[in-house]
C-alpha atoms as a PDB file:
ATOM      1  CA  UNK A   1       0.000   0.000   0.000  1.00  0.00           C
ATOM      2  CA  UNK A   2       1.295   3.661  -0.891  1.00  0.00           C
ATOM      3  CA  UNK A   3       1.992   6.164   1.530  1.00  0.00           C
ATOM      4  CA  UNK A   4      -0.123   9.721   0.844  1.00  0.00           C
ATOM      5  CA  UNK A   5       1.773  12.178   0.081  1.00  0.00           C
ATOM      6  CA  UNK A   6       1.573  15.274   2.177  1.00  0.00           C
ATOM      7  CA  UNK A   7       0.042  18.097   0.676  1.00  0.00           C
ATOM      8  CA  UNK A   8       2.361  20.988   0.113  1.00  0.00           C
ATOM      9  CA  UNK A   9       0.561  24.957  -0.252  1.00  0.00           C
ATOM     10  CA  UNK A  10       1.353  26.499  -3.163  1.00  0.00           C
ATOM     11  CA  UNK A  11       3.992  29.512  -2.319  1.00  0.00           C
ATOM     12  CA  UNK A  12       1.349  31.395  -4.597  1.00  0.00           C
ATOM     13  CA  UNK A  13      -0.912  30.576  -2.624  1.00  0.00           C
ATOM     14  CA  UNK A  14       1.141  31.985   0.380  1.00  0.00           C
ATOM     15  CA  UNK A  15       2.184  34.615  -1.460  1.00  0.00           C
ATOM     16  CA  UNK A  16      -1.259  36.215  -2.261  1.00  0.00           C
ATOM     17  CA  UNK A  17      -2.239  35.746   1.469  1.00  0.00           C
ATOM     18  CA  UNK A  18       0.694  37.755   2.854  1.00  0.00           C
ATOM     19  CA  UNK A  19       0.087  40.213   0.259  1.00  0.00           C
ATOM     20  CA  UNK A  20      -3.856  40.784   1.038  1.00  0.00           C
ATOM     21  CA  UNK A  21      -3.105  40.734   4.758  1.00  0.00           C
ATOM     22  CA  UNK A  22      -0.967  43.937   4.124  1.00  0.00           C
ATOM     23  CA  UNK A  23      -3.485  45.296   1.624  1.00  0.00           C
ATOM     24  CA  UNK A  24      -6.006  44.811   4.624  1.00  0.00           C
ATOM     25  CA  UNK A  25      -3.265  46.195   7.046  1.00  0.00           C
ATOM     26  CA  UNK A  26      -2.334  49.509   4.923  1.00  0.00           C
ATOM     27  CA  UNK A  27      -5.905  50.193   4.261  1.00  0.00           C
ATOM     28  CA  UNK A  28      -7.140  49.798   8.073  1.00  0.00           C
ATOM     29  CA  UNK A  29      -4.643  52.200   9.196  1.00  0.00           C
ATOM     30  CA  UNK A  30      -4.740  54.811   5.760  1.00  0.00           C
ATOM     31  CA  UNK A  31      -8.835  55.162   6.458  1.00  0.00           C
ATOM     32  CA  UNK A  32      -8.613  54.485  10.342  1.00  0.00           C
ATOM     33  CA  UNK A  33     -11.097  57.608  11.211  1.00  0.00           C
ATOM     34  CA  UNK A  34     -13.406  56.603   8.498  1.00  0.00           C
ATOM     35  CA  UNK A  35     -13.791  53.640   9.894  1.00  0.00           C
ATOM     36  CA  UNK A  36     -13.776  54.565  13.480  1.00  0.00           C
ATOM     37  CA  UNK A  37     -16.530  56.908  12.625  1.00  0.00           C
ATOM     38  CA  UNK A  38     -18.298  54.240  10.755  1.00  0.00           C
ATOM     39  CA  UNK A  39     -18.196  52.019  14.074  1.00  0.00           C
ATOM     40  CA  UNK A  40     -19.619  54.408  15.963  1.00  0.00           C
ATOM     41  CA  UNK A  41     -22.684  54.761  13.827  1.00  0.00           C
ATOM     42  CA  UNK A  42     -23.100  51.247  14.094  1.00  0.00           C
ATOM     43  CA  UNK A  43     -22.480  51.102  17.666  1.00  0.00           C
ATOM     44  CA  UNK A  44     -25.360  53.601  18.634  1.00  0.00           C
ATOM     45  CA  UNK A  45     -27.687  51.806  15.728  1.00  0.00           C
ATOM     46  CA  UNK A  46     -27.312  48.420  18.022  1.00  0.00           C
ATOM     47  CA  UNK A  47     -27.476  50.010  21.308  1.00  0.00           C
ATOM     48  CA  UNK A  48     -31.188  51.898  19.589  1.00  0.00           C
ATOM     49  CA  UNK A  49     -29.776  55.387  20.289  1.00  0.00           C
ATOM     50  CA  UNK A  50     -31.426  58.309  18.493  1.00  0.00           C
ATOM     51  CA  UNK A  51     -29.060  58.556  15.130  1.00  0.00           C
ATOM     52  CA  UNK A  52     -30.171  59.939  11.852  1.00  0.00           C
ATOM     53  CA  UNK A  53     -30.932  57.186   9.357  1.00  0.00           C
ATOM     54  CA  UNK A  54     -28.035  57.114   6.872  1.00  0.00           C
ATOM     55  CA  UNK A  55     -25.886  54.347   5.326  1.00  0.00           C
ATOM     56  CA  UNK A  56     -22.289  55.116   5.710  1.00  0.00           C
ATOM     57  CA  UNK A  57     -20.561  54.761   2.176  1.00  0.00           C
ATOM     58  CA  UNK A  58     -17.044  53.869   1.565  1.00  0.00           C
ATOM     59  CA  UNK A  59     -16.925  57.907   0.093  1.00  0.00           C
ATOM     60  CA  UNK A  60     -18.211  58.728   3.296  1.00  0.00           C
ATOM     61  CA  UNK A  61     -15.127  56.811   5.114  1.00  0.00           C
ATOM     62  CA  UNK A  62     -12.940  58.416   2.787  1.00  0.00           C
ATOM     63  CA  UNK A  63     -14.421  62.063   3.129  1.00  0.00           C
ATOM     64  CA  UNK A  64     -13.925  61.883   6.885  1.00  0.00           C
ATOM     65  CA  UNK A  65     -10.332  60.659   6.642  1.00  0.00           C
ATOM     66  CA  UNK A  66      -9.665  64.057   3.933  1.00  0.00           C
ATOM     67  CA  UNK A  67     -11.545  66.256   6.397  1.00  0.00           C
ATOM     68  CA  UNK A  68      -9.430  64.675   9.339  1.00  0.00           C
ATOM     69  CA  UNK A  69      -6.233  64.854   7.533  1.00  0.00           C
ATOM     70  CA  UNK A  70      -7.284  68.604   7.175  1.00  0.00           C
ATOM     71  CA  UNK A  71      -9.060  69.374  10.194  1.00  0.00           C
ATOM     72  CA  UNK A  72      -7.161  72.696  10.752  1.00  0.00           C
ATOM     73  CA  UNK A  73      -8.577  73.966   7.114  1.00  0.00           C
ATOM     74  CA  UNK A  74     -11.826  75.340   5.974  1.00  0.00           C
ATOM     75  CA  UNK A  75     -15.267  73.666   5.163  1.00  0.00           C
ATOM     76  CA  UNK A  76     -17.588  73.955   2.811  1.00  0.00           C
ATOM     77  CA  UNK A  77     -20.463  72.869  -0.150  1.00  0.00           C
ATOM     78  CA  UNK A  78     -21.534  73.865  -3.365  1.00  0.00           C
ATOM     79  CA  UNK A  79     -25.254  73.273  -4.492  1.00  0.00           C
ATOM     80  CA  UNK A  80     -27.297  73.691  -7.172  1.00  0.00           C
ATOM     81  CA  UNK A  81     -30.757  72.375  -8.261  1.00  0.00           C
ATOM     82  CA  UNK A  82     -30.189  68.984  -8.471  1.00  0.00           C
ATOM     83  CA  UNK A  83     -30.250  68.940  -4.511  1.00  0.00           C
ATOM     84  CA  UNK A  84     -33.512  70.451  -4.779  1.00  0.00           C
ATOM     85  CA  UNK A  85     -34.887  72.296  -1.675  1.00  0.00           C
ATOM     86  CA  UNK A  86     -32.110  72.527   0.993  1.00  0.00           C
ATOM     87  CA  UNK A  87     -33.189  72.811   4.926  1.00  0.00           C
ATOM     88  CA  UNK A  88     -30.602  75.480   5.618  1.00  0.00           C
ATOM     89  CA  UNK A  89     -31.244  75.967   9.215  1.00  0.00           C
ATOM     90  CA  UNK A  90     -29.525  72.049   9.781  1.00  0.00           C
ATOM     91  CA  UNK A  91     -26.907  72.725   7.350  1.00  0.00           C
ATOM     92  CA  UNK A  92     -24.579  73.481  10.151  1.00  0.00           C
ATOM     93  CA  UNK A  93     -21.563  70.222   9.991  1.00  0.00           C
ATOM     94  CA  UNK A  94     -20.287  67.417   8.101  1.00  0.00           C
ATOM     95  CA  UNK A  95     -20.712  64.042   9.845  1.00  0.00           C
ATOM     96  CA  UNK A  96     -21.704  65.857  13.095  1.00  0.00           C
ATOM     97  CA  UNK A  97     -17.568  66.392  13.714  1.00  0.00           C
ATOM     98  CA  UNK A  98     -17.028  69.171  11.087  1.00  0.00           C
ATOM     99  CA  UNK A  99     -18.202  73.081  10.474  1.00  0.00           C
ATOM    100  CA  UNK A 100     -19.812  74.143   7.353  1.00  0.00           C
ATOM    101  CA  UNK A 101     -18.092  77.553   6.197  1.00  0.00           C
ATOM    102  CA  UNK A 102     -18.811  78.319   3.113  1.00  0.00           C
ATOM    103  CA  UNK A 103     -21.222  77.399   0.119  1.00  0.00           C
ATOM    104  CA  UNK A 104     -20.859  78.123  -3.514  1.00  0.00           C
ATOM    105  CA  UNK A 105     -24.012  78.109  -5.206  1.00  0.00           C
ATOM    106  CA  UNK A 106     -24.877  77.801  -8.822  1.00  0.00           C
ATOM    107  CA  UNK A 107     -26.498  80.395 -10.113  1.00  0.00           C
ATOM    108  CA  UNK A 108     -26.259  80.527 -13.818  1.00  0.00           C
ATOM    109  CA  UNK A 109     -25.851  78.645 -17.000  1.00  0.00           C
ATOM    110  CA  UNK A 110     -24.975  79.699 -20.323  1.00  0.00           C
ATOM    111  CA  UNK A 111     -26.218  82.760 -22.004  1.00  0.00           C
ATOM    112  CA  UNK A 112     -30.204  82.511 -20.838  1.00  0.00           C
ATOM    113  CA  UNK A 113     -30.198  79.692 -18.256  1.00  0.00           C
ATOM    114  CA  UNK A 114     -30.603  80.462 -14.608  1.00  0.00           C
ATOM    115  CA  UNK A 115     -30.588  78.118 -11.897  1.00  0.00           C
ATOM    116  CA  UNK A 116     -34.308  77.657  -9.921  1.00  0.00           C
ATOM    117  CA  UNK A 117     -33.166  77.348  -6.786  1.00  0.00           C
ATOM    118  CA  UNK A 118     -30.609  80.316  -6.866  1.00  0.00           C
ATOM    119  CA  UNK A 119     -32.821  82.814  -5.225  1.00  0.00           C
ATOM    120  CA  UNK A 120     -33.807  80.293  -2.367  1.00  0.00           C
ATOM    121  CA  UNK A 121     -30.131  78.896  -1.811  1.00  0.00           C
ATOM    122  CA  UNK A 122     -29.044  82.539  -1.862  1.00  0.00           C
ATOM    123  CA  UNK A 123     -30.861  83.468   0.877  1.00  0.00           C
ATOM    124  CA  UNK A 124     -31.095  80.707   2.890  1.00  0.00           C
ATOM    125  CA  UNK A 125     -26.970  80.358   2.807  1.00  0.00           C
ATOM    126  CA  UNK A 126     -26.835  83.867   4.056  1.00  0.00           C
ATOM    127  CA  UNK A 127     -29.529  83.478   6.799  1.00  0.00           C
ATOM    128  CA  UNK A 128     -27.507  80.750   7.881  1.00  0.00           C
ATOM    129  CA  UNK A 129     -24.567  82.996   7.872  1.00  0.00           C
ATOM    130  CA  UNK A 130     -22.582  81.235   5.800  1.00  0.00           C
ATOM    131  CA  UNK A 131     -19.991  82.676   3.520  1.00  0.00           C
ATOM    132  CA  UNK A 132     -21.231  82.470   0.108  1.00  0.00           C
ATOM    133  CA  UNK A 133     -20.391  82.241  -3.561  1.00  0.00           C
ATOM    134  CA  UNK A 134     -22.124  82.484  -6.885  1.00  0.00           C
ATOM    135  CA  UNK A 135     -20.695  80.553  -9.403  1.00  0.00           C
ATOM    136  CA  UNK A 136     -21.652  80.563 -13.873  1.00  0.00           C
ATOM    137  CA  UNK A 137     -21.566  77.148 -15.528  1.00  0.00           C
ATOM    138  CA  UNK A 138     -19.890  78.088 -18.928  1.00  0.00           C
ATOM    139  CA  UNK A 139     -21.371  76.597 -22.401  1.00  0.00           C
ATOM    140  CA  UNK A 140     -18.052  76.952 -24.968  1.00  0.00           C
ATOM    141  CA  UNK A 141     -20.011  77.363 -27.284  1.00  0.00           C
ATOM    142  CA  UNK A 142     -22.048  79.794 -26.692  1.00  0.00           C
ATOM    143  CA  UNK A 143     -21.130  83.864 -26.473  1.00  0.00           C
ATOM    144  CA  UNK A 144     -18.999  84.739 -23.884  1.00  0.00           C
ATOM    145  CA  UNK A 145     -19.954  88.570 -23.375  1.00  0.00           C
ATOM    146  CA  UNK A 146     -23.745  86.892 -23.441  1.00  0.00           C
ATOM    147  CA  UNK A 147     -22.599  84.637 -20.668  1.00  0.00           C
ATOM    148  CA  UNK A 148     -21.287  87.432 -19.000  1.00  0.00           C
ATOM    149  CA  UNK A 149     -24.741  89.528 -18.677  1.00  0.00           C
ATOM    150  CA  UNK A 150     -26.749  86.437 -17.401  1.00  0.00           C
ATOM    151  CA  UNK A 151     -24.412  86.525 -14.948  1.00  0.00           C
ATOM    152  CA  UNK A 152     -24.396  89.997 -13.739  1.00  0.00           C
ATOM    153  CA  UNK A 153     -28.251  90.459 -14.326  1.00  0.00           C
ATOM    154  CA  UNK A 154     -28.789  87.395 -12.188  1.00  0.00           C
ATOM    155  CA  UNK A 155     -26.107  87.949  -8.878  1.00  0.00           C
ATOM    156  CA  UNK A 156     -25.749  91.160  -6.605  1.00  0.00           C
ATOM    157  CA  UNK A 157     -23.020  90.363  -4.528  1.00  0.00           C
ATOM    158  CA  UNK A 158     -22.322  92.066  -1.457  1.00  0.00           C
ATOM    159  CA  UNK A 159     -19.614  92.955   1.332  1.00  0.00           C
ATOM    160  CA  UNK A 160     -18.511  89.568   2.941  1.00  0.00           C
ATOM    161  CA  UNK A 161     -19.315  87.791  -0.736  1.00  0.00           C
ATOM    162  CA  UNK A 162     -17.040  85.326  -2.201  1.00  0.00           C
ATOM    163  CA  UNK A 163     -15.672  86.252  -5.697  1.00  0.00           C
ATOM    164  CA  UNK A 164     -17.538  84.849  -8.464  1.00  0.00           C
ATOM    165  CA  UNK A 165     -16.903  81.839 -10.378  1.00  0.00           C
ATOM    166  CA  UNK A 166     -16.204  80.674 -13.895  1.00  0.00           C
ATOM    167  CA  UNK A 167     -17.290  76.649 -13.850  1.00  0.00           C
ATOM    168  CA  UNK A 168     -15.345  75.531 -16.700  1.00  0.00           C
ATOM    169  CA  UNK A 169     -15.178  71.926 -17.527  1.00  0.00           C
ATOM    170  CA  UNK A 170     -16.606  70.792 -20.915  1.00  0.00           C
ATOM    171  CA  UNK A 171     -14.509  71.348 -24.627  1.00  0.00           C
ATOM    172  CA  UNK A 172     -16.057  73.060 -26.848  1.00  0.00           C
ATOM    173  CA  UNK A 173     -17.726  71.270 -29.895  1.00  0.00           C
ATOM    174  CA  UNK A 174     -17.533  74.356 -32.732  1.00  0.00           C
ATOM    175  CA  UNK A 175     -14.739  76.393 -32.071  1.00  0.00           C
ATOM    176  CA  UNK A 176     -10.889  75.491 -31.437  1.00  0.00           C
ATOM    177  CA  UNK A 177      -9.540  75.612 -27.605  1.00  0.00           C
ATOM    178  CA  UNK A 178      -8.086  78.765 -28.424  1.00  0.00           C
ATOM    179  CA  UNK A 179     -10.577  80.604 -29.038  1.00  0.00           C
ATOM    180  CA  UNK A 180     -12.268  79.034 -25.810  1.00  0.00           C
ATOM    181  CA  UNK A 181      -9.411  80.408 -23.953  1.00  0.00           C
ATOM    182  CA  UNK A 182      -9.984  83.809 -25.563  1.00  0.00           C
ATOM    183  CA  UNK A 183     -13.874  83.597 -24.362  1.00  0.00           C
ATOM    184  CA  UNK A 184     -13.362  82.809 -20.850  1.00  0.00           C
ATOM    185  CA  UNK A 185     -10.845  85.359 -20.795  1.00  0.00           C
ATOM    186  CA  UNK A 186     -13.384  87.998 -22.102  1.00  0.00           C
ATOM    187  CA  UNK A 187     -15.896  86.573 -19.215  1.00  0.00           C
ATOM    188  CA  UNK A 188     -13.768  87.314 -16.865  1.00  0.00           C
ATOM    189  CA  UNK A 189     -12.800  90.952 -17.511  1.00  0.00           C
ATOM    190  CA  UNK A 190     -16.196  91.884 -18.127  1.00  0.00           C
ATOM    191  CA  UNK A 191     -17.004  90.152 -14.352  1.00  0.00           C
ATOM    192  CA  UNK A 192     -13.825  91.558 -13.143  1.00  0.00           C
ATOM    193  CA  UNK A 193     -14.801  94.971 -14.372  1.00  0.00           C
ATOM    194  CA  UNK A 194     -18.395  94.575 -13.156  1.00  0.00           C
ATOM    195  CA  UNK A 195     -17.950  93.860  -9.975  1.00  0.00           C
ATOM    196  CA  UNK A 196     -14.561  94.770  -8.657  1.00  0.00           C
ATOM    197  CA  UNK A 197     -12.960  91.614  -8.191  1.00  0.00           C
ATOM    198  CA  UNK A 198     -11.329  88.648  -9.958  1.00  0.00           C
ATOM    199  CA  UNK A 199     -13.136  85.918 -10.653  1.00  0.00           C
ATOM    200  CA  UNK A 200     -12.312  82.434  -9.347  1.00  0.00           C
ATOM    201  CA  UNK A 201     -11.629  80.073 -11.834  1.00  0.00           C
ATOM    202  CA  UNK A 202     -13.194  76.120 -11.246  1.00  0.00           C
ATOM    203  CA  UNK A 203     -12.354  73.259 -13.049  1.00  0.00           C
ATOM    204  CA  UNK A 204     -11.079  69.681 -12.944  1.00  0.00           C
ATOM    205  CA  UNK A 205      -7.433  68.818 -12.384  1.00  0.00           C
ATOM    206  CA  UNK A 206      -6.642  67.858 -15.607  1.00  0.00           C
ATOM    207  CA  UNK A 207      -8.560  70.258 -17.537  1.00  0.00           C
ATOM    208  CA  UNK A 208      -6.136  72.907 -15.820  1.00  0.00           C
ATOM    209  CA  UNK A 209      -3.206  71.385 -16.220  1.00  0.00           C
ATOM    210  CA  UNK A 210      -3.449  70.635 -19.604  1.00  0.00           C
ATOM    211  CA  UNK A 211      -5.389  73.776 -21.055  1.00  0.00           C
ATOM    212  CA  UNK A 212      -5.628  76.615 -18.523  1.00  0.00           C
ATOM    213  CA  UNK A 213      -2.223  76.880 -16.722  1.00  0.00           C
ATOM    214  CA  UNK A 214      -0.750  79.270 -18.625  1.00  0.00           C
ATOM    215  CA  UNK A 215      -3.572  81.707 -18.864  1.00  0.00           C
ATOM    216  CA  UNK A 216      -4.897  81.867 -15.532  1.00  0.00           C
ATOM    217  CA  UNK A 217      -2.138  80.926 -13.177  1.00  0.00           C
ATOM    218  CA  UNK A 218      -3.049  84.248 -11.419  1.00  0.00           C
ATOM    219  CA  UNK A 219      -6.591  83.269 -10.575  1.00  0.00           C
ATOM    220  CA  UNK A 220      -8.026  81.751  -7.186  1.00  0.00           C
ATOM    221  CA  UNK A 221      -8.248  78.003  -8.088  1.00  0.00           C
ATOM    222  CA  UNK A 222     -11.214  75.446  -7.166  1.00  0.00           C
ATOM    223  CA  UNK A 223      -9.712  72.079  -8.274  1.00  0.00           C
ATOM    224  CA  UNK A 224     -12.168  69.540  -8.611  1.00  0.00           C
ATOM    225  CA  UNK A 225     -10.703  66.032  -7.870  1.00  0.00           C
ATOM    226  CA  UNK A 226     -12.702  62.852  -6.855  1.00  0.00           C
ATOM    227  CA  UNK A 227     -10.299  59.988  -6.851  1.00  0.00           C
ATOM    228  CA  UNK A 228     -10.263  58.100  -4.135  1.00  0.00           C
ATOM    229  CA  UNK A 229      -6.793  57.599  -3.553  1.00  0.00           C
ATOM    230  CA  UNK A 230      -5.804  60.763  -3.841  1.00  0.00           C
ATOM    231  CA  UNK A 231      -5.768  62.586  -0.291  1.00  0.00           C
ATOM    232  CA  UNK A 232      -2.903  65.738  -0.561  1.00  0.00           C
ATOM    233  CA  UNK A 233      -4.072  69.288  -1.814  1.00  0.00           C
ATOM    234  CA  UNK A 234      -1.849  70.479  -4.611  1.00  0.00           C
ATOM    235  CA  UNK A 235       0.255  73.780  -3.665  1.00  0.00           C
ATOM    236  CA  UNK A 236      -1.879  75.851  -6.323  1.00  0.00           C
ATOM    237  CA  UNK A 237      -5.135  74.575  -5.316  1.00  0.00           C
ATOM    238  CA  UNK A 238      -6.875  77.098  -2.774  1.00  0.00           C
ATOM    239  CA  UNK A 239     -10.208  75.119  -3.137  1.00  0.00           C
ATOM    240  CA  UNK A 240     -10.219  71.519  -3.306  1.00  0.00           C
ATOM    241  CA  UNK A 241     -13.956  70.018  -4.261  1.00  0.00           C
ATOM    242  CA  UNK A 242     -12.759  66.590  -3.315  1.00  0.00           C
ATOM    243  CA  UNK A 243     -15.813  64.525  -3.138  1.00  0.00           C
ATOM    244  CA  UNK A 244     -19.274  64.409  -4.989  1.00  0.00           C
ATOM    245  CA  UNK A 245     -20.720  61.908  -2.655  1.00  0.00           C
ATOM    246  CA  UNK A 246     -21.340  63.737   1.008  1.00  0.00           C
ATOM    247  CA  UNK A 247     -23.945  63.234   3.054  1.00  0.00           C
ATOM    248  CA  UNK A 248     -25.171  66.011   4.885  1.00  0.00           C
ATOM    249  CA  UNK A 249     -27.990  66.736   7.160  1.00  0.00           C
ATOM    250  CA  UNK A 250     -30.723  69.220   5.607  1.00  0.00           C
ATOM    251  CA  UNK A 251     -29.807  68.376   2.349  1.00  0.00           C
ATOM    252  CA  UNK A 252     -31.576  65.333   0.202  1.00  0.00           C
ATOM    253  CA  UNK A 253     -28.702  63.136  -1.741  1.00  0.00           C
ATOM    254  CA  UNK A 254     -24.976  63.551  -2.413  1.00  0.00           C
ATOM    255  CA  UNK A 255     -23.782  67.042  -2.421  1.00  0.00           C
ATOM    256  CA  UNK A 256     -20.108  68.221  -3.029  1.00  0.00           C
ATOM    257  CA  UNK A 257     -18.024  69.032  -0.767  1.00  0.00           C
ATOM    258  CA  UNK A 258     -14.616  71.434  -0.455  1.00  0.00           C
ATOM    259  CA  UNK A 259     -11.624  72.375   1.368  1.00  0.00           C
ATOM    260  CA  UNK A 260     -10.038  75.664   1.710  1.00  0.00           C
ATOM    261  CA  UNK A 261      -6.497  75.504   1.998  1.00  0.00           C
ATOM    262  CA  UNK A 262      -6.345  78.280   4.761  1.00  0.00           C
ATOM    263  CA  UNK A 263      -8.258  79.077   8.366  1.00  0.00           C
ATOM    264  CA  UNK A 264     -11.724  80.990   8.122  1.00  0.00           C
ATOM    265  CA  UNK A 265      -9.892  84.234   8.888  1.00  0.00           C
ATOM    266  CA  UNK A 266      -7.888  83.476   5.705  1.00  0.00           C
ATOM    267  CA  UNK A 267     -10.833  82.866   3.764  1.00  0.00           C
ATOM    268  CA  UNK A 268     -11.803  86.496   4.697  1.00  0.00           C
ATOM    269  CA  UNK A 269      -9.259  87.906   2.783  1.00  0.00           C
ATOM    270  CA  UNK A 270     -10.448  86.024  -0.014  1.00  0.00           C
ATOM    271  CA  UNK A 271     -14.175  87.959  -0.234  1.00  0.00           C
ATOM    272  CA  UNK A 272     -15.520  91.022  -1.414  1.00  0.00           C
ATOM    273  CA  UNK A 273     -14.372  94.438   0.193  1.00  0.00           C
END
């Protein structure tokens, strides 16, 4: 009669272990306050405390560990229609741990196109007292100085405003990227002109870097950049729109969410005089 043979693991086998157990290890301690938060929540769920019905998200776990990692910054939102009516009076913190600052709100679109909740999320920010923002979503292909008016007939800012904003983010369809580049200019000295004070300039990361850069290094930047992994604010970046996937209290959905790379005081310095 044979003798069995003892079974030998595969080193791949072994391999892939060791390697998931640091995968597991790395990513336990790189999100550790996301996940301490999470356990928390789950903690006062099974013990029947009084806690808001939400289902923490792995964006939420990763929002908390940017916010943490940042704690010593500036907070903030930006809304527009698609969160529909927003209870302003408990729009007050992020994950019950941070302050809401700041809110940029959307207010127009194009040459005719104005958002319908403007007027509301106008007031309510400031009623709130939160410092707030307009900002223009820009259509390439449409006029620029047109673009311009909608804006201006649409947003009286006043003392303790944030600058307005140029949303640029699509290419344009009918016209080459330097003649773009020639519009948004023109939008922003007409704003500039109008109301006193440069414009902000938000966009995505790479849309920046690869087409903006050179013309409007001068400009406050909002930096829009989701990726997960990413978790450091860029030197140039003085806003950072980091997630599109926040949860907060008053307001129905995912809403953006933003870091100022300065204190509240140094946001200040940022707003209209």
């Amino acid at each position: 009669m044979s003798k069995r043979k003892p079974h030998k693991r595969s080193p791949y086998l072994l391999y892939f272990i060791g390697v998931m157990l640091l995968l597991i290890t790395y990513f336990s301690y790189h999100y550790r306050h996301g996940i301490r938060y999470y356990w928390k929540v789950m903690e006062k769920k099974w013990s029947n405390e009084v806690v808001e019905e939400t289902k923490i998200t792995k964006f939420d776990i990763r929002n908390i560990e940017v916010m943490d990692r940042y704690y010593l910054k500036t907070f903030g939102l930006d809304v527009s229609h698609y969160q529909s009516e927003i209870d302003w009076q408990n729009t007050h913190t992020m994950y019950s741990i941070y302050p809401i600052d700041f809110v940029f709100i959307r207010a127009t679109m194009g040459g005719a196109s104005q958002d319908k909740t403007f007027k509301a999320n106008w007031s309510g920010a400031k009623e709130n007292n939160l410092i707030r923002g307009a900002y223009h979503f820009y259509r390439p292909d449409e006029s620029s100085t047109t673009q311009a008016e909608n804006f201006i007939a649409t947003v009286r800012l006043e003392k303790g405003d944030l600058p307005p904003v140029l949303d640029i983010e699509n290419m344009p369809r009918n016209q080459s990227m330097e003649r773009l580049i020639e519009g948004l200019k023109n939008w922003c000295t007409l704003i500039e002109t109008h109301y006193g004070i440069q414009p902000i300039i938000y966009t995505s990361d790479r849309y920046y870097e690869d087409f903006l850069i050179e013309h409007f290094a001068s400009h406050v930047l909002w930096i829009a950049n989701y990726n997960f992994f990413v978790q450091e604010m860029k030197a140039h970046w003085h806003f950072w729109q980091f997630s599109e996937k926040a949860q907060i209290p008053g307001i129905k959905g995912p809403v953006d969410v933003n870091i100022f790379n300065g204190t509240k005081d140094d946001l200040k310095s940022f707003l209209v005089k």
